[in-house]
Each structure stands twice: as structure tokens, then as C-alpha cells.
N, C-alpha and C. Protein backbone atom coordinates (compact mmCIF):
# COMPACT_ATOMS: atom_id res chain seq x y z
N UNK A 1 15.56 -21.24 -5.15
CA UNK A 1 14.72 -20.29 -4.42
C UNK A 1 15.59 -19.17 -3.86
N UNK A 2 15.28 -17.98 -4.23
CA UNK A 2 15.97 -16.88 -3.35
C UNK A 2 15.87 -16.69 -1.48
N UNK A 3 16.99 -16.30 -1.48
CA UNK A 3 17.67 -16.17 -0.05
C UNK A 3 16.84 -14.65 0.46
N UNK A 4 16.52 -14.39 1.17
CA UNK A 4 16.21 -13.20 1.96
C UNK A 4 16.84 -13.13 3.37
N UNK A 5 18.21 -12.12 3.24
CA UNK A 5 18.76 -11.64 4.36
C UNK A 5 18.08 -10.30 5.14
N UNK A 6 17.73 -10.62 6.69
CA UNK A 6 17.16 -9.39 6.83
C UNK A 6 18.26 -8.69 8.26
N UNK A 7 18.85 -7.86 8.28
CA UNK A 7 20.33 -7.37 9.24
C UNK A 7 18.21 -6.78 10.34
N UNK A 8 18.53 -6.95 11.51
CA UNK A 8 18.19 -6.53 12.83
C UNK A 8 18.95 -6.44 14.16
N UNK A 9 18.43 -5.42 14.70
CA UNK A 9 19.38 -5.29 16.08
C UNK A 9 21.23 -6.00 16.34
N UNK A 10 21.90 -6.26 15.07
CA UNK A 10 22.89 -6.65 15.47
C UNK A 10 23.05 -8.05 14.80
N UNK A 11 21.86 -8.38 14.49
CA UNK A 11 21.97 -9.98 14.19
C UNK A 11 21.28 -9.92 12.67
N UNK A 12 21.64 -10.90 12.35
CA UNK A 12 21.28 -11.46 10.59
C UNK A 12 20.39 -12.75 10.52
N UNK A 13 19.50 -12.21 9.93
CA UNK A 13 18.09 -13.49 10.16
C UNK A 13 18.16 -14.19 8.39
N UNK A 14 18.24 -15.07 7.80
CA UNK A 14 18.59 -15.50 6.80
C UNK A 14 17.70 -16.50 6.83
N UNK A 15 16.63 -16.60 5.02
CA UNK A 15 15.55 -17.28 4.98
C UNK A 15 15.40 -17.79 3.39
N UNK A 16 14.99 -18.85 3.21
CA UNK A 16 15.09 -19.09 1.95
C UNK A 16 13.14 -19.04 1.62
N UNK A 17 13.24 -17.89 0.10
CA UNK A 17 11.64 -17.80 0.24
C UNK A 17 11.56 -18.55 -1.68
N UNK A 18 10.24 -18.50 -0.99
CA UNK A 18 9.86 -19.15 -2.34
C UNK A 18 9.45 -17.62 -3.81
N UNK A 19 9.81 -18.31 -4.95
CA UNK A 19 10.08 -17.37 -6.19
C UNK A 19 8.72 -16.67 -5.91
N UNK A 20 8.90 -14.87 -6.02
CA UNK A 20 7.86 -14.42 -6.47
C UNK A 20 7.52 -13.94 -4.64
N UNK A 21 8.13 -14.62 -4.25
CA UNK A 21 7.16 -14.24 -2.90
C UNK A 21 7.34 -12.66 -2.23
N UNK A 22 6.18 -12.03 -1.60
CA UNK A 22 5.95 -10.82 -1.14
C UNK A 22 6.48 -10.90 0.56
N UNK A 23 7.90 -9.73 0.99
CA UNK A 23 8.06 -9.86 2.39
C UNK A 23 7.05 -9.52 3.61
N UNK A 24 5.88 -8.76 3.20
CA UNK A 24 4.85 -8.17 4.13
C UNK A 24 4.02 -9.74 4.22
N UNK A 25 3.62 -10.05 3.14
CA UNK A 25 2.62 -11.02 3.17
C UNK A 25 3.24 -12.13 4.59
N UNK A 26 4.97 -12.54 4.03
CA UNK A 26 5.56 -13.34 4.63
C UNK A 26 5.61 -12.80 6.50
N UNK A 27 5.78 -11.66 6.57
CA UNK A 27 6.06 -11.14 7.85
C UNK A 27 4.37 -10.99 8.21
N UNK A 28 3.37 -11.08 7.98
CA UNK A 28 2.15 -11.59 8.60
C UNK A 28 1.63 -13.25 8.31
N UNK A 29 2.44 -13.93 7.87
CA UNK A 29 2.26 -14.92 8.45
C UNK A 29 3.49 -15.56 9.27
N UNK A 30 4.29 -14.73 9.57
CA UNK A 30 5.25 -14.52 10.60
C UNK A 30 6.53 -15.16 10.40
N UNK A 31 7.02 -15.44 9.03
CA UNK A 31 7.81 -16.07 8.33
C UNK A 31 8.85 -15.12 8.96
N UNK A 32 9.22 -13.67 8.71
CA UNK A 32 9.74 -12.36 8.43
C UNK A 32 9.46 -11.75 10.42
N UNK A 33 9.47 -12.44 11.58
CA UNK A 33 8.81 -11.22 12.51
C UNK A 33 9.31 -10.73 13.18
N UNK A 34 10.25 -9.83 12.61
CA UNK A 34 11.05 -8.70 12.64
C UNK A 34 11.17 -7.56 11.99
N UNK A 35 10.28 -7.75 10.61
CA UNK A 35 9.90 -7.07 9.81
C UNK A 35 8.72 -5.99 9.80
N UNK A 36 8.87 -4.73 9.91
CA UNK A 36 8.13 -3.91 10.36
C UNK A 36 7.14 -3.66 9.10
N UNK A 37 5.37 -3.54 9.59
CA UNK A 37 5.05 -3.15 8.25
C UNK A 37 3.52 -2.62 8.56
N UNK A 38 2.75 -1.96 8.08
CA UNK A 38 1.55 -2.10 8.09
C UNK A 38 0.27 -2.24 7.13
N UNK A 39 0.22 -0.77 6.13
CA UNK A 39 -0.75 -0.93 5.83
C UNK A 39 -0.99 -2.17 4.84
N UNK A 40 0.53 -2.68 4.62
CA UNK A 40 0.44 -3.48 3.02
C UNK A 40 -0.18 -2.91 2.01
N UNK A 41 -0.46 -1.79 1.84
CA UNK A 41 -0.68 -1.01 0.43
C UNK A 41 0.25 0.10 -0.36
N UNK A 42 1.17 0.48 0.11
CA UNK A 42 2.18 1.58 -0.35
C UNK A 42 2.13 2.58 0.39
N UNK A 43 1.15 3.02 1.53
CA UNK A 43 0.33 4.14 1.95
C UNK A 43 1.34 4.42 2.98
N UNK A 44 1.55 3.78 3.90
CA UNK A 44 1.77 4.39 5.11
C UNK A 44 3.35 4.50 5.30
N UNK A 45 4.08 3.47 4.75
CA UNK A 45 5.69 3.60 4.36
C UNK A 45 6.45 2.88 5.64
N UNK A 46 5.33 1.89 6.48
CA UNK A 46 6.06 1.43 7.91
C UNK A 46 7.35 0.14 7.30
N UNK A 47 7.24 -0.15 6.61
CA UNK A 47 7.92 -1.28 5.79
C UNK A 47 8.83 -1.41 4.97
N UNK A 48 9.25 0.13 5.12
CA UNK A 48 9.95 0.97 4.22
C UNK A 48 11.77 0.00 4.41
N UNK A 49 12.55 -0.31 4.21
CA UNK A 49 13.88 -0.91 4.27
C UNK A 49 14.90 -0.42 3.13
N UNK A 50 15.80 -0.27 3.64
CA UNK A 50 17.03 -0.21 2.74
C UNK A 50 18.41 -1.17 2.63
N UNK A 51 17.94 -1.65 1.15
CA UNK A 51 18.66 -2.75 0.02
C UNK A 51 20.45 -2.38 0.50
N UNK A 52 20.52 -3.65 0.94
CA UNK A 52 22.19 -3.62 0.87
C UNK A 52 22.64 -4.01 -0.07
N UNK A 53 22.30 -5.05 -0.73
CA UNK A 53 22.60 -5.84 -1.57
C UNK A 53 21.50 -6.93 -2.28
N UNK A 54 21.69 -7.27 -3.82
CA UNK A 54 20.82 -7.27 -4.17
C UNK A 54 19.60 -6.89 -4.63
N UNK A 55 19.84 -5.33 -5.02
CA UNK A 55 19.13 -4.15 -5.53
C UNK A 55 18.60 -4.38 -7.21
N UNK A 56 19.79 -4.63 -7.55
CA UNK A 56 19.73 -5.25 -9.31
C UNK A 56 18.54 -6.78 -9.59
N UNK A 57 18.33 -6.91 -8.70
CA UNK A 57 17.10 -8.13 -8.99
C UNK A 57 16.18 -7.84 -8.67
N UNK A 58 15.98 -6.92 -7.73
CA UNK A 58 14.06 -6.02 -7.42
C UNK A 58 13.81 -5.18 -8.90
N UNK A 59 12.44 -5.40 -8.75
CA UNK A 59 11.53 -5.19 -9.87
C UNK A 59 11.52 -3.47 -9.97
N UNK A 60 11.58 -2.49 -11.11
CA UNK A 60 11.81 -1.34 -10.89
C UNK A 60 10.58 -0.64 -9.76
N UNK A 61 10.99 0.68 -9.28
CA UNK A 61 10.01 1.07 -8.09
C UNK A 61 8.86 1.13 -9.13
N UNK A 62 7.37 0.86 -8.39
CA UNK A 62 6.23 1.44 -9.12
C UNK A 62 6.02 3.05 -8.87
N UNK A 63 5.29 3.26 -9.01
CA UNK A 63 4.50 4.54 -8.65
C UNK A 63 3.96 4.71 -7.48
N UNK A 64 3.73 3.86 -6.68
CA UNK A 64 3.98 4.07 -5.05
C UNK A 64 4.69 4.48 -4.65
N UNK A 65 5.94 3.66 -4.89
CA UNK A 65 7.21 4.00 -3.81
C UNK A 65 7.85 5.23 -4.78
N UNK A 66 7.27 5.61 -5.72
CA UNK A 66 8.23 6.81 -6.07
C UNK A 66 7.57 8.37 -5.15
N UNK A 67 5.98 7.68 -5.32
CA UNK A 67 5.14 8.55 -4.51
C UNK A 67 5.78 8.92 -3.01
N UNK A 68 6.13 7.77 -2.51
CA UNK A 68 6.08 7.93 -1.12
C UNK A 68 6.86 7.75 -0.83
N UNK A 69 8.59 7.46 -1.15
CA UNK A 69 9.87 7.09 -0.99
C UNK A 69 10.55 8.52 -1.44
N UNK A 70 9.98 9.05 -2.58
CA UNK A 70 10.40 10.58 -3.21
C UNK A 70 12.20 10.09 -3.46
N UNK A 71 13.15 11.06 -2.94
CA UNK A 71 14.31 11.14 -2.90
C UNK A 71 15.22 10.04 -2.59
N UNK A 72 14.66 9.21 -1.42
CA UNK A 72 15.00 7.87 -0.78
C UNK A 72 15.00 6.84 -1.68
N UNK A 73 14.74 6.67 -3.12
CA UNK A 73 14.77 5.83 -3.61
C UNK A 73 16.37 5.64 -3.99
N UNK A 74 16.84 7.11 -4.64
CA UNK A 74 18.67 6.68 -4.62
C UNK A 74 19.02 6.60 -3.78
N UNK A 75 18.69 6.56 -2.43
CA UNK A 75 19.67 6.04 -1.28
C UNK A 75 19.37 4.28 -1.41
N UNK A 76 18.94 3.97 -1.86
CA UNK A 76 18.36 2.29 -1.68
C UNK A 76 16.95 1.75 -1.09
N UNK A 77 16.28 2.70 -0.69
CA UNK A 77 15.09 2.58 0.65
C UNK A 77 14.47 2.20 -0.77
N UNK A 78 13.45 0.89 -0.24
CA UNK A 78 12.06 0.41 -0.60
C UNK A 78 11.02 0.04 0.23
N UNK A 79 9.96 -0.16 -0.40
CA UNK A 79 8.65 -0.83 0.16
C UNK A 79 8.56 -1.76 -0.17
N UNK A 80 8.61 -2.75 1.07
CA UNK A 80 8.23 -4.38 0.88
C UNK A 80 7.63 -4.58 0.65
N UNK A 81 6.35 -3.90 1.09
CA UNK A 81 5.07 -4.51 0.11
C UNK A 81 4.25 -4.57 -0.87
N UNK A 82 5.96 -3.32 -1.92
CA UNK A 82 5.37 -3.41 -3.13
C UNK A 82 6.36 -4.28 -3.84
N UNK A 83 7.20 -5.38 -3.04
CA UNK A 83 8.10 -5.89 -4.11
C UNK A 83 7.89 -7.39 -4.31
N UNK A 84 8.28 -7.98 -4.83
CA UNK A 84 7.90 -9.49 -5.16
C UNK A 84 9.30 -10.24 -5.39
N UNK A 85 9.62 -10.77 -4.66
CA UNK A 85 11.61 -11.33 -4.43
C UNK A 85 11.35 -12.39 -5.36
N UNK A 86 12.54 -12.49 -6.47
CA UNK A 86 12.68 -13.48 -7.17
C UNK A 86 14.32 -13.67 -7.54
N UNK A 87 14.64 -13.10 -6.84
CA UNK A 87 16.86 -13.55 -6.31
C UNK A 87 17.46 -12.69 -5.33
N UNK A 88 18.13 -13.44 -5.02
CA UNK A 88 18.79 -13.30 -3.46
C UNK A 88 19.09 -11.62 -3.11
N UNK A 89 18.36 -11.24 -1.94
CA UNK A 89 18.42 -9.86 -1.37
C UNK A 89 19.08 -9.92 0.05
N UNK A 90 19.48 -8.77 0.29
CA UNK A 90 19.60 -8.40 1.59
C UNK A 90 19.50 -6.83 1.81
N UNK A 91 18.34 -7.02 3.13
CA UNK A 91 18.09 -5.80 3.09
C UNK A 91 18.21 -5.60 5.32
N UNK A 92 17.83 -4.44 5.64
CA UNK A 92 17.72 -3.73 6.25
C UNK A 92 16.53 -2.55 6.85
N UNK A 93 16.09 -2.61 8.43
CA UNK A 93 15.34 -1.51 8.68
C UNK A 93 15.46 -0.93 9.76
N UNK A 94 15.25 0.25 9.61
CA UNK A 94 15.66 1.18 10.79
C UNK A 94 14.13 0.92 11.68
């Protein structure tokens, strides 16, 4: 099962999720609650994080996050709740 590292305020929250699994879904059922997010549709961009590591195993951006990430996608920034974790990440949010 993949690892999900998430860096906050100073500290490193480290979680083992199950294959396939979505971080928004997980951070409303409070697996993740540190994880900022809202609309869960691509729309609003509150969920937005940037990949430290473990970039090469997320699924390419859809058409959301190219929509709404624009330029930020080569810096590393994604939308959690358009991704589906299936090997070990670590990510980050402002």
C-alpha cells in the first residue's frame, strides 16, 4: 500500500493509504485533517499542494488541473482531488 507523506506547519504526518485511494475523499473522512480542500471537483483549487517527491507515480494532470493550475503545473502544484495515489508520495500545502 502506498505511503502518503503530508509536510504541515513544521511537522510530517505520514499515512499508509490504500491503492487507488483519493486524498480529499480521505481528508473528509478525516484520515488527511490537515489537508485543505473544498469543492472536491477541480473548481475551486483549495486543495491545490505541491509534490515533493513522488511526482513520477501521479497519474498525468487531467484537464482540470491544467485548467486551473495553468503554469503551476511545472512548478509541481496539483489537485488532490483530481488524483488517485497508487505509490508512495509526498507532498505539501501552503
Amino acid at each position: 500500500m502506498p505511503i502518503v507523506k503530508l509536510h504541515h506547519n513544521d511537522q510530517v504526518y505520514q499515512q499508509e493509504v490504500s491503492a487507488n485511494s483519493n486524498l480529499v475523499v480521505l481528508a473528509g473522512i478525516k484520515k488527511f485533517p490537515y489537508l485543505k480542500y473544498g469543492c472536491g471537483m477541480g473548481k475551486c483549487t483549495k486543495c491545490t499542494v505541491k509534490v515533493l517527491a513522488g511526482g513520477e507515480g501521479l497519474p498525468e494532470p487531467n484537464w482540470k488541473e491544467k485548467k486551473m493550475l495553468n503554469g503551476k503545473l511545472e512548478e509541481g502544484f496539483r489537485l488532490c482531488c483530481q488524483l488517485y495515489i497508487n505509490e508512495d508520495v509526498e507532498i505539501t500545502q501552503e
